[in-house]
Protein backbone atom coordinates (compact mmCIF):
# COMPACT_ATOMS: atom_id res chain seq x y z
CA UNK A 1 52.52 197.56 80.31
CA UNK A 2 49.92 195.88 82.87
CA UNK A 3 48.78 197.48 85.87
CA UNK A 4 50.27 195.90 89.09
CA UNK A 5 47.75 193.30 91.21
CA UNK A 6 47.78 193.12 94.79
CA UNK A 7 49.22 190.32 96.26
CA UNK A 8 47.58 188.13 98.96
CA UNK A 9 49.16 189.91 101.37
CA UNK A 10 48.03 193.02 100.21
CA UNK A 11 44.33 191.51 100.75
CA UNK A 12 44.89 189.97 104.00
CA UNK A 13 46.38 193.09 105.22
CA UNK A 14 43.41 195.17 104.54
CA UNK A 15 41.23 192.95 106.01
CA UNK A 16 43.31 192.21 108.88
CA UNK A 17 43.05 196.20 109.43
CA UNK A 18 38.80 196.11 108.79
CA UNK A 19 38.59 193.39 111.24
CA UNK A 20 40.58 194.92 113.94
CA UNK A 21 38.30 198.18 113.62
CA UNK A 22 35.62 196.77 113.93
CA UNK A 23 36.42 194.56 117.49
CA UNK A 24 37.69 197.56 118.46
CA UNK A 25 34.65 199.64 118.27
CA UNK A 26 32.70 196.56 119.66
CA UNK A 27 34.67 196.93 122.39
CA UNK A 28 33.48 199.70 123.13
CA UNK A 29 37.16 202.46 121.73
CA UNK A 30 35.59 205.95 120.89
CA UNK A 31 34.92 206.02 117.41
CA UNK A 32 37.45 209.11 116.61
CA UNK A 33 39.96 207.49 118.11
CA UNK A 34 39.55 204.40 115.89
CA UNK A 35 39.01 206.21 112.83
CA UNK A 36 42.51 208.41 113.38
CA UNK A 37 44.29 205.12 113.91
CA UNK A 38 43.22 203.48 110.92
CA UNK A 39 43.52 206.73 108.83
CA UNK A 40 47.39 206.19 110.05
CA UNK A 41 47.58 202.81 109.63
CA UNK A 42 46.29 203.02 106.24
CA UNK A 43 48.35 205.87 105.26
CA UNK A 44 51.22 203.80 106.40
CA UNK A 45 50.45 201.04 104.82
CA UNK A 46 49.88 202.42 101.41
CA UNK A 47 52.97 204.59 101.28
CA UNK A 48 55.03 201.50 102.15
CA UNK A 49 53.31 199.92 99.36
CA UNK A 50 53.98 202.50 97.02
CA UNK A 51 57.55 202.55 98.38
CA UNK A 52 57.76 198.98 97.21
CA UNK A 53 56.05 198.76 93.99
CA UNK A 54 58.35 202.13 92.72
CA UNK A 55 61.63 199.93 94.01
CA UNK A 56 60.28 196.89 91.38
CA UNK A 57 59.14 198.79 88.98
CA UNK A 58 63.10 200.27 88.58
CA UNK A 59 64.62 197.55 89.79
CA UNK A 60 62.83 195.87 86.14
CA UNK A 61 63.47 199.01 84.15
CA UNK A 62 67.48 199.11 84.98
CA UNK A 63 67.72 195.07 84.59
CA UNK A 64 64.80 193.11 82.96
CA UNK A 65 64.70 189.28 82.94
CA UNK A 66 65.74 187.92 79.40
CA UNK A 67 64.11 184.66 78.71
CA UNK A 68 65.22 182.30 76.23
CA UNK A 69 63.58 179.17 74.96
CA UNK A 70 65.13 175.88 74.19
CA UNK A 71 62.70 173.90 72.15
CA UNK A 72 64.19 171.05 69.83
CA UNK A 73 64.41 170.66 66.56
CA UNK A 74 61.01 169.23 65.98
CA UNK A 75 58.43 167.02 68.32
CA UNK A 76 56.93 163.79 67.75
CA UNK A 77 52.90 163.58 67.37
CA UNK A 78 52.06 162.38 70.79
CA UNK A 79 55.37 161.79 72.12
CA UNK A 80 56.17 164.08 75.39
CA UNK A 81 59.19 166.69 75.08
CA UNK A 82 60.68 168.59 77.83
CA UNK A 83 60.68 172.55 76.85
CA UNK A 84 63.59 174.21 78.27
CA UNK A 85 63.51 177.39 79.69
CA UNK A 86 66.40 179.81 81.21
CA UNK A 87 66.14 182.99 82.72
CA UNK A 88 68.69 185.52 83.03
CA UNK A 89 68.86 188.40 85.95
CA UNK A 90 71.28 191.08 84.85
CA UNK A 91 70.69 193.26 87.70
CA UNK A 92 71.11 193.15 91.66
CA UNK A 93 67.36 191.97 92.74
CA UNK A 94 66.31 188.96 93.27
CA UNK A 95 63.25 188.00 91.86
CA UNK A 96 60.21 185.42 93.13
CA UNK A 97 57.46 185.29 90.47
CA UNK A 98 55.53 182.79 88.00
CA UNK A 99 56.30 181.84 84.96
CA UNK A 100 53.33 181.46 82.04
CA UNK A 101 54.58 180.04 78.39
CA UNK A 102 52.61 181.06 75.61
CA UNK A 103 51.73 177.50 74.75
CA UNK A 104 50.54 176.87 71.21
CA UNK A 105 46.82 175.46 72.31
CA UNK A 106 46.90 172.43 69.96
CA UNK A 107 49.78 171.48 72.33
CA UNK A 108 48.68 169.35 75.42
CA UNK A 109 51.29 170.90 78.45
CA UNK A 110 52.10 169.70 82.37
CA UNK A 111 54.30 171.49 84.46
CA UNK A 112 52.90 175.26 84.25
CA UNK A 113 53.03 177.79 85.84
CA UNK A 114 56.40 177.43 87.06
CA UNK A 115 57.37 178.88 90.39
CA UNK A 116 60.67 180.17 90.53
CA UNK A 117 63.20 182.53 92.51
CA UNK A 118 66.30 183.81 90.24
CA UNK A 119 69.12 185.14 92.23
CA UNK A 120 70.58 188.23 91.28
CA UNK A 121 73.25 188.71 88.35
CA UNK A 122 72.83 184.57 87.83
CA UNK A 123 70.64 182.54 85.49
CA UNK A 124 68.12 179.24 86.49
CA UNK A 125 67.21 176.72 84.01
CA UNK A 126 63.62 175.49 84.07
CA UNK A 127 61.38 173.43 82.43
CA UNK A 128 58.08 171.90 81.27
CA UNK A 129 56.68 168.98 79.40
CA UNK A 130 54.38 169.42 76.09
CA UNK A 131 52.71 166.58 74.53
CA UNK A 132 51.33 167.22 71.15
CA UNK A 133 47.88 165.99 70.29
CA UNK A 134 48.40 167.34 66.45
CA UNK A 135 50.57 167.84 64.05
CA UNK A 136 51.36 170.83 62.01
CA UNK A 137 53.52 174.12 63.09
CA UNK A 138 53.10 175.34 66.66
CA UNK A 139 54.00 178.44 68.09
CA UNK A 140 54.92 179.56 71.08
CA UNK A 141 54.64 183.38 72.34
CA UNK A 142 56.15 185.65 74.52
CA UNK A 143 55.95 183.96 78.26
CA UNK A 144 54.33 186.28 81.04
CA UNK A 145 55.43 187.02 84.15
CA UNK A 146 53.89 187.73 87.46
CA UNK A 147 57.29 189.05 89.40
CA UNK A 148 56.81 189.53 93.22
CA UNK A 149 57.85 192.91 94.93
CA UNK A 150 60.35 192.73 97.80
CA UNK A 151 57.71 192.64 100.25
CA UNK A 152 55.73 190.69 98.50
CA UNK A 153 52.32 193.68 98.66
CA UNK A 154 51.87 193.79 94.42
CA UNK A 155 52.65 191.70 91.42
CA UNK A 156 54.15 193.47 88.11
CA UNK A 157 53.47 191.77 84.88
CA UNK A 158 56.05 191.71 82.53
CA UNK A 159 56.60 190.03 79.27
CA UNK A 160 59.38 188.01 78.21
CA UNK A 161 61.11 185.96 75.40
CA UNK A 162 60.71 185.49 71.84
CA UNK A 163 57.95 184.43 69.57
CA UNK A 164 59.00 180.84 67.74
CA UNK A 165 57.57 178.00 66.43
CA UNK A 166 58.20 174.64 65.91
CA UNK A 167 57.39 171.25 64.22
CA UNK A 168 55.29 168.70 65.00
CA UNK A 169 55.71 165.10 62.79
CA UNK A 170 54.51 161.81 62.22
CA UNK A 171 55.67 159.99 65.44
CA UNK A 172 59.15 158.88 63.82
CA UNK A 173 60.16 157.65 67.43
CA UNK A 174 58.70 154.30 65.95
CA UNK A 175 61.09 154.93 63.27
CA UNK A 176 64.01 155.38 65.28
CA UNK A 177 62.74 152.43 67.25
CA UNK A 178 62.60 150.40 64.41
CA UNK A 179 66.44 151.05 63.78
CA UNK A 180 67.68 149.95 66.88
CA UNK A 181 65.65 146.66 66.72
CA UNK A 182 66.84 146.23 63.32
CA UNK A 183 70.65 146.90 64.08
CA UNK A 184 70.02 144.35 67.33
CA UNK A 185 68.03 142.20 65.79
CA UNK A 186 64.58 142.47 67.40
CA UNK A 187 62.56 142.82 65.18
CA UNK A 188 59.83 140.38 65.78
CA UNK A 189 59.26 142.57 69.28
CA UNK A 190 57.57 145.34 66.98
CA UNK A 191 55.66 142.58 64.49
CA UNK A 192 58.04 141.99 61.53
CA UNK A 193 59.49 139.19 60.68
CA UNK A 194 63.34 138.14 60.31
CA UNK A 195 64.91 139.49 57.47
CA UNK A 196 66.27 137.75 54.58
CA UNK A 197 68.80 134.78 55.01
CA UNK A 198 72.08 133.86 53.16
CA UNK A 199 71.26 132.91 49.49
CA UNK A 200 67.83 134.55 49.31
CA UNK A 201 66.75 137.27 47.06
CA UNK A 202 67.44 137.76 43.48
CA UNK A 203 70.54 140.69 42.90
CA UNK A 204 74.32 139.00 43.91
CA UNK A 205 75.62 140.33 46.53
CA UNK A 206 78.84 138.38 47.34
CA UNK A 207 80.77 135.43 47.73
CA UNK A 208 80.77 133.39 50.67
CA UNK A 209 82.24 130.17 52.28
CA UNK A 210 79.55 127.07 52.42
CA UNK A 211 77.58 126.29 55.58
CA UNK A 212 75.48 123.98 56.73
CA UNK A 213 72.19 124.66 55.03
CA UNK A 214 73.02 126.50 52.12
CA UNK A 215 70.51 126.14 48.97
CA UNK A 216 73.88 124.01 46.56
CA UNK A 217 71.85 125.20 43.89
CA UNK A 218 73.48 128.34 44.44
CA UNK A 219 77.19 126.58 44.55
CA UNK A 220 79.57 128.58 42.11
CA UNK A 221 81.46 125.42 41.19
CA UNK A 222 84.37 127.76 39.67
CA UNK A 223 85.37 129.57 43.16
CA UNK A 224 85.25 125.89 44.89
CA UNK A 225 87.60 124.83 42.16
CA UNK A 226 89.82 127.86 42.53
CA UNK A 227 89.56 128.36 46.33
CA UNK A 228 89.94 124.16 46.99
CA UNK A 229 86.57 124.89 49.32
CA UNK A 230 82.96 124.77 48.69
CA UNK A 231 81.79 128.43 48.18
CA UNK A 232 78.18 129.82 47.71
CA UNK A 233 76.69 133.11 46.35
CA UNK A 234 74.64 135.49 48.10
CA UNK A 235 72.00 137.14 47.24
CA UNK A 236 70.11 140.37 48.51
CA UNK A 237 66.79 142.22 48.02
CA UNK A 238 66.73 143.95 44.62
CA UNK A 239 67.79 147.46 44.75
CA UNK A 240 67.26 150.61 42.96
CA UNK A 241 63.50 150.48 42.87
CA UNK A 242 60.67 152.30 43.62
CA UNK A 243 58.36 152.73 46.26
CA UNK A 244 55.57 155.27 45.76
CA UNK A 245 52.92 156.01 48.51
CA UNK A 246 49.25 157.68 47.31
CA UNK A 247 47.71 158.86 50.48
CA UNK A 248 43.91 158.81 51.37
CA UNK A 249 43.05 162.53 52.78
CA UNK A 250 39.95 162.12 52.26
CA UNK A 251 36.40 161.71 55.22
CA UNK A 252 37.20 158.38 55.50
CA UNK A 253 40.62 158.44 56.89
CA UNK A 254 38.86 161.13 59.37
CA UNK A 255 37.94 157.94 61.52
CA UNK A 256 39.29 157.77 65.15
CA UNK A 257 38.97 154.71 67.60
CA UNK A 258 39.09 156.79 70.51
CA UNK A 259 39.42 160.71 70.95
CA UNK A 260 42.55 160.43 73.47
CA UNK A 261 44.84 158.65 70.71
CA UNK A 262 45.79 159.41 67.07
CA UNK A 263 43.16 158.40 64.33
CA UNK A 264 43.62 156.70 61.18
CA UNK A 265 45.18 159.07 59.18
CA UNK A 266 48.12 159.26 61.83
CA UNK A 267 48.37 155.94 62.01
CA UNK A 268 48.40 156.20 58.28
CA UNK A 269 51.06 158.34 57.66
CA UNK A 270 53.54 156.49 60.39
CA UNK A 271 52.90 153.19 59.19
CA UNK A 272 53.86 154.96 55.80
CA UNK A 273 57.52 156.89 57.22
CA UNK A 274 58.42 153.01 58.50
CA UNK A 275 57.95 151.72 55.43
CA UNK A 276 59.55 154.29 53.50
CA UNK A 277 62.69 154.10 56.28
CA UNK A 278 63.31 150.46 55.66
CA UNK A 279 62.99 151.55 51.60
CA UNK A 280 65.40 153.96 51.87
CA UNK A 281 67.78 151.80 54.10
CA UNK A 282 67.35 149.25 51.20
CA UNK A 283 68.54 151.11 49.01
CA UNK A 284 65.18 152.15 47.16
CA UNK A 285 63.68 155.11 45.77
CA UNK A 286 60.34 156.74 47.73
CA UNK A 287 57.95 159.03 47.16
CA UNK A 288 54.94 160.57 48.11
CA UNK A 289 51.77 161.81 46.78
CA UNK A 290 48.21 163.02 48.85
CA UNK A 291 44.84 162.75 47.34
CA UNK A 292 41.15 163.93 48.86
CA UNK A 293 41.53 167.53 49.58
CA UNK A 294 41.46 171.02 47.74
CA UNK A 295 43.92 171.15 44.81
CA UNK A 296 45.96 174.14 46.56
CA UNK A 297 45.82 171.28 49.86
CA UNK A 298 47.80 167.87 48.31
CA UNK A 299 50.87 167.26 48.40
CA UNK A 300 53.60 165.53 45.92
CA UNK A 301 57.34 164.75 46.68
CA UNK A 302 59.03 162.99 43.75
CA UNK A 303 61.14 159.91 44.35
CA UNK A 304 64.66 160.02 45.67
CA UNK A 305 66.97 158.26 47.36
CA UNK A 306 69.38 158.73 51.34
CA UNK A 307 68.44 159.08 54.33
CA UNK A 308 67.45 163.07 53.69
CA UNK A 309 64.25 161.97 51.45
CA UNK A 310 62.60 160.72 54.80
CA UNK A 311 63.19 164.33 56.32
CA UNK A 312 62.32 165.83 53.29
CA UNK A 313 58.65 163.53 53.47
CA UNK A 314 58.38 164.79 56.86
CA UNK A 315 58.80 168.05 56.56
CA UNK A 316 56.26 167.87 53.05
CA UNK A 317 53.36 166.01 54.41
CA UNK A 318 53.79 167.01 58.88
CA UNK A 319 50.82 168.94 58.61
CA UNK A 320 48.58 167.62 56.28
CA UNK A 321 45.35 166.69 57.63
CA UNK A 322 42.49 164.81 56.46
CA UNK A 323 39.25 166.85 55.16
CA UNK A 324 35.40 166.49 55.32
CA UNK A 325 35.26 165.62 51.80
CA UNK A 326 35.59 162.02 49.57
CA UNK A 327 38.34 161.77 47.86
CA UNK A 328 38.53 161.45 44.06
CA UNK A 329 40.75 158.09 43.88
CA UNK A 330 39.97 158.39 39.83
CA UNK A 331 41.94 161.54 39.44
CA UNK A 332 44.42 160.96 41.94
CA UNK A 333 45.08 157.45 40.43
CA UNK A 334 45.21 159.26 36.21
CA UNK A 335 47.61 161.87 38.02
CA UNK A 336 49.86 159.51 39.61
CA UNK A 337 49.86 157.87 36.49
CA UNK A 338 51.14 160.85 34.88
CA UNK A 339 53.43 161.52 37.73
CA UNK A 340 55.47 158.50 37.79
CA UNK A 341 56.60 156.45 34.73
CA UNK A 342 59.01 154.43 35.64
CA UNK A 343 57.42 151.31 37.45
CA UNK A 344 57.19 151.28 40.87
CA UNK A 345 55.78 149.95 44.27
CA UNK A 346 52.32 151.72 44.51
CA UNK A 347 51.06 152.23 48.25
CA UNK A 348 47.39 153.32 48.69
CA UNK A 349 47.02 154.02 52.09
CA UNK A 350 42.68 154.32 53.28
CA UNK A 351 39.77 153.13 54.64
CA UNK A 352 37.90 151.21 52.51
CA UNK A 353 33.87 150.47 52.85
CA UNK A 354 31.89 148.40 50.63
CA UNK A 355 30.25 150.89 49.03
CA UNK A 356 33.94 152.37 47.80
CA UNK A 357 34.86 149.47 46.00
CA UNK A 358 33.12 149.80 43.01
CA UNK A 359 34.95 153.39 42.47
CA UNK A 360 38.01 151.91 43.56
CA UNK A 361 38.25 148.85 41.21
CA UNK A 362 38.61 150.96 37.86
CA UNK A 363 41.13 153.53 39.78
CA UNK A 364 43.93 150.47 40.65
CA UNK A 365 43.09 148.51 37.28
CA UNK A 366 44.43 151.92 35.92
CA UNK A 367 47.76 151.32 38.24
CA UNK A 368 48.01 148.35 37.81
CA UNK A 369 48.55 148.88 34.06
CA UNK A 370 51.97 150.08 34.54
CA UNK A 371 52.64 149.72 38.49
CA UNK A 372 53.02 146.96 40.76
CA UNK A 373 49.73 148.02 43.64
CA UNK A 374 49.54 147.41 47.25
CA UNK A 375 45.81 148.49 48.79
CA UNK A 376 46.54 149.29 52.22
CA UNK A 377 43.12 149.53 54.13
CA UNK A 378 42.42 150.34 58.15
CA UNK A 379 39.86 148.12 59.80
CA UNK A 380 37.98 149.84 62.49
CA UNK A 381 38.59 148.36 65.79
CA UNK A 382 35.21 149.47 66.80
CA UNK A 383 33.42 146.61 64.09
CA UNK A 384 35.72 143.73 66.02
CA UNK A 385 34.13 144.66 69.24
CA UNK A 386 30.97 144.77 68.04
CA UNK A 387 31.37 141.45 66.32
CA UNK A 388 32.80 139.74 69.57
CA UNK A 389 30.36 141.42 72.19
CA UNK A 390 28.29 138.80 74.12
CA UNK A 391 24.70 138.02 73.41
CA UNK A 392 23.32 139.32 76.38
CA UNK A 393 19.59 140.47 75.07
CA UNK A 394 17.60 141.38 72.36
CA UNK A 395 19.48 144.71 71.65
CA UNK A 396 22.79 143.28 72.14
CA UNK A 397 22.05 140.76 69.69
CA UNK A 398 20.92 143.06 66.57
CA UNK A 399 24.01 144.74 67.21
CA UNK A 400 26.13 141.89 66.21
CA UNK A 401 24.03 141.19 63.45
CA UNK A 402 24.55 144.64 62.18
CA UNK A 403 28.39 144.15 62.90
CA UNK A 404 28.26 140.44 60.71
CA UNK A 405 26.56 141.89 58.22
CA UNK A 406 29.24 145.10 58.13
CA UNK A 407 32.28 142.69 58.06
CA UNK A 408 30.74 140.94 55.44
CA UNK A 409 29.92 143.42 53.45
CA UNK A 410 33.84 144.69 53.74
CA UNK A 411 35.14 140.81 53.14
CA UNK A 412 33.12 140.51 50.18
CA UNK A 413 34.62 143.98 48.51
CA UNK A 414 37.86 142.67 49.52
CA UNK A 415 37.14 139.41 47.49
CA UNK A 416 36.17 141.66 44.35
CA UNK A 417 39.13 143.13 44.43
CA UNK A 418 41.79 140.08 45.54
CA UNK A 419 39.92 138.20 42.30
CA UNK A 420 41.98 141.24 40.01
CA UNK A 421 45.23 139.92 41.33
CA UNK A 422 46.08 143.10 43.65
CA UNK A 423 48.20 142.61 46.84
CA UNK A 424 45.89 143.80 49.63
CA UNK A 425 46.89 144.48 53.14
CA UNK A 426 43.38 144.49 55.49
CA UNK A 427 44.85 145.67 59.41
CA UNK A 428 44.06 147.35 62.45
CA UNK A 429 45.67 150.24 63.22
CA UNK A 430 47.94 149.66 65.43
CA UNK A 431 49.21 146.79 63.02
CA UNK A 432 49.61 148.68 60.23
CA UNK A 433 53.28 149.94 60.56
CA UNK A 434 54.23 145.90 61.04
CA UNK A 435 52.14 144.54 58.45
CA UNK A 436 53.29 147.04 55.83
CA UNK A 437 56.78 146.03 56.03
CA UNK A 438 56.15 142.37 56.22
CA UNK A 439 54.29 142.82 52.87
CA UNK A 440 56.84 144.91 51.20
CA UNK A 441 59.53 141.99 52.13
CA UNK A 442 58.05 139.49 50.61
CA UNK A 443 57.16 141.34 47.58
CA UNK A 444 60.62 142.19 47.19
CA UNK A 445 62.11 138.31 47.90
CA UNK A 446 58.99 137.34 45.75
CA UNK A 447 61.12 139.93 42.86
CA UNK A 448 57.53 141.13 42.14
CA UNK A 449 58.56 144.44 41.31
């Protein structure tokens, strides 16, 4: 249990007291006189003061606050949450005092301390906003309270309210976004393309009465005959495949365009629970494997299908984080191989340099052997700018020439590797989510897979 502070009016008063000694012996008041009256007044005040901390003190003992903390089921990597907080006051006090969570300190928070008043025998409902700037498990502690005496001379603190944690995942509100758009039909707000029209794709899907720019290649001349009308077959996307994400954790994807928003990695890995929603809504199989950090470190969910394998990848990969370290694409490439036999949709996810692609090239040929491969590869934003700055001197100038020769240097590895037939994706980060999904429509109208 803390020791009781002094409140501001416990300060004031005391000096309030000091100063009027003082001008009083300036004046010219006989010095015992002023000393018995303060000796009185101080008695006075401290045994009203003592009088009023033991009245709090069993006022807290008989009927202690009970916190409780409403925090949701999990939070969304940079997307603000309220927390909910409500206080309880069994007893017949009334209580002023502030209010300081135990914040987890990897979670960015507005709103505290709150300043509240709870009535006696009622409960008040409070809250503040947290913003998380990572992901991974955060925890929050018992909250403390600084609870205000009735006359307001000391300050108990008390502690209150249960240790808990929660969540903190890939920012799936782009996910959730993505579904609305998709059931309204929006799509191209968010970067991806309309979806596939009547008659496309290569698995039947149904029957359906002719309109005006139908493909009459796909005219099933025995329903006309029977149904006296001309009727078409649809087609959809193929079904029943497999998507299978291999996930850079390595320095590279350590890279950050600013240090207010998420870096590549983040970016990363919600470009990569997009893609795996629209798989799954497909009707696909997904999985997920990490490469780049310790052995005890990666990560591997196996392939499934429904809605709950998204949760499931969320929960599996929501704290991963990428390590000071290159990653081994060999290995994870001859592991992956061992991993998954059936053929799939292979998703490498990283950052690739110029230097990498020589490592690289043997690591997807390897793929590639059994597995259809999509390189997916973040282009710092950073190298643009550089490459469009004006040329307004000397210095200004060898900077773009560094930048040139950069780009080219990434262009030509990119060339290597687009000569061995590979589907390569080469985006910005904030266009990755977008591009992704483009891609993995057209592979599977293209019935690459």
């Amino acid at each position: 249990m803390s020791l009781p502070l002094p409140t501001r009016t416990t300060v004031l008063g005391w000096a309030a007291a000091a100063l009027a000694a003082a001008l009083a012996v300036a004046a010219g008041a006989p010095l015992p006189a002023v000393s018995a009256a303060a000796a009185l007044a101080a008695a006075a005040f401290v045994a009203a003061a003592a009088a009023d901390l033991a009245r709090a003190r069993r006022a807290w003992q008989a009927a202690p606050l009970v916190l409780t903390r409403r925090l949701p089921a999990a939070l969304a990597l940079d997307q603000p949450r309220e927390i909910v907080l409500t206080l309880a006051n069994p007893g017949r006090q009334a209580w002023r005092l502030e209010l300081f969570d135990e914040v987890d300190g990897r979670l960015g928070h507005r709103g505290l301390p709150l300043r509240l008043v709870v009535p006696a025998q009622s409960a008040l409902q409070a809250g503040y906003l947290v913003q998380p700037g990572q992901r991974g498990t955060m925890r929050f502690g018992a909250a403390e309270l600084r609870l205000a005496t009735r006359w307001r001379l000391f300050e108990l603190r008390r502690r209150s309210g249960a240790e808990e944690s929660v969540r903190v995942y890939p920012d799936f509100a782009k996910v959730a976004r993505y579904a609305w758009l998709a059931g309204d039909r929006r799509l191209t707000e968010i970067g991806i393309k309309t979806y596939t029209q009547r008659g496309e794709g290569t698995d039947f899907k149904e029957l359906a009465e002719y309109r005006t720019g139908d493909d009459i290649r796909h005219i099933d001349w025995k329903a006309t005959l029977r149904f006296r009308k001309p009727i078409v077959r649809e087609f959809q996307d193929e079904r029943d495949q497999c998507v299978m994400f291999l996930l850079d954790c390595g320095r590279r994807m350590r890279a950050a365009e600013d240090d207010a928003g998420p870096g590549h990695f983040d970016h990363a890995l919600n470009a990569m629970m997009l893609l795996a929603y629209v798989a799954l809504a497909g009707g696909d199989e997904v999985g997920a494997m990490t490469y780049g950090s310790a052995p005890e470190h990666e990560r591997h969910v196996a392939p499934r299908k429904g809605r709950a394998t998204l949760h499931g990848l969320m929960a599996a990969l929501h704290d991963v984080q990428p390590q000071p370290q290159q990653a081994d694409i060999r290995a994870a490439a001859a592991t992956l191989m061992q991993r998954q036999r059936r053929r799939s949709l292979v998703v490498v996810l990283t950052n690739l340099r110029d230097e990498d692609a020589d490592e690289l090239a043997p690591a997807l040929a390897l793929l590639r052997t059994r597995h259809l491969v999509l390189l997916a590869s973040l282009r710092e934003v950073a190298l643009r700018e550089a490459v469009e700055q004006p040329l307004t001197g000397a210095t200004a100038a060898r900077r773009v020439a560094a930048a040139h020769g950069l780009e080219q240097a990434r262009r030509d590895a990119f060339a290597k590797l687009a000569a061995r037939e590979l589907l390569l994706v080469d985006s910005e980060p904030r266009d990755l989510a977008a591009t992704l999904v483009n891609r993995y429509h057209a592979v599977k109208r293209a019935g690459l897979l």
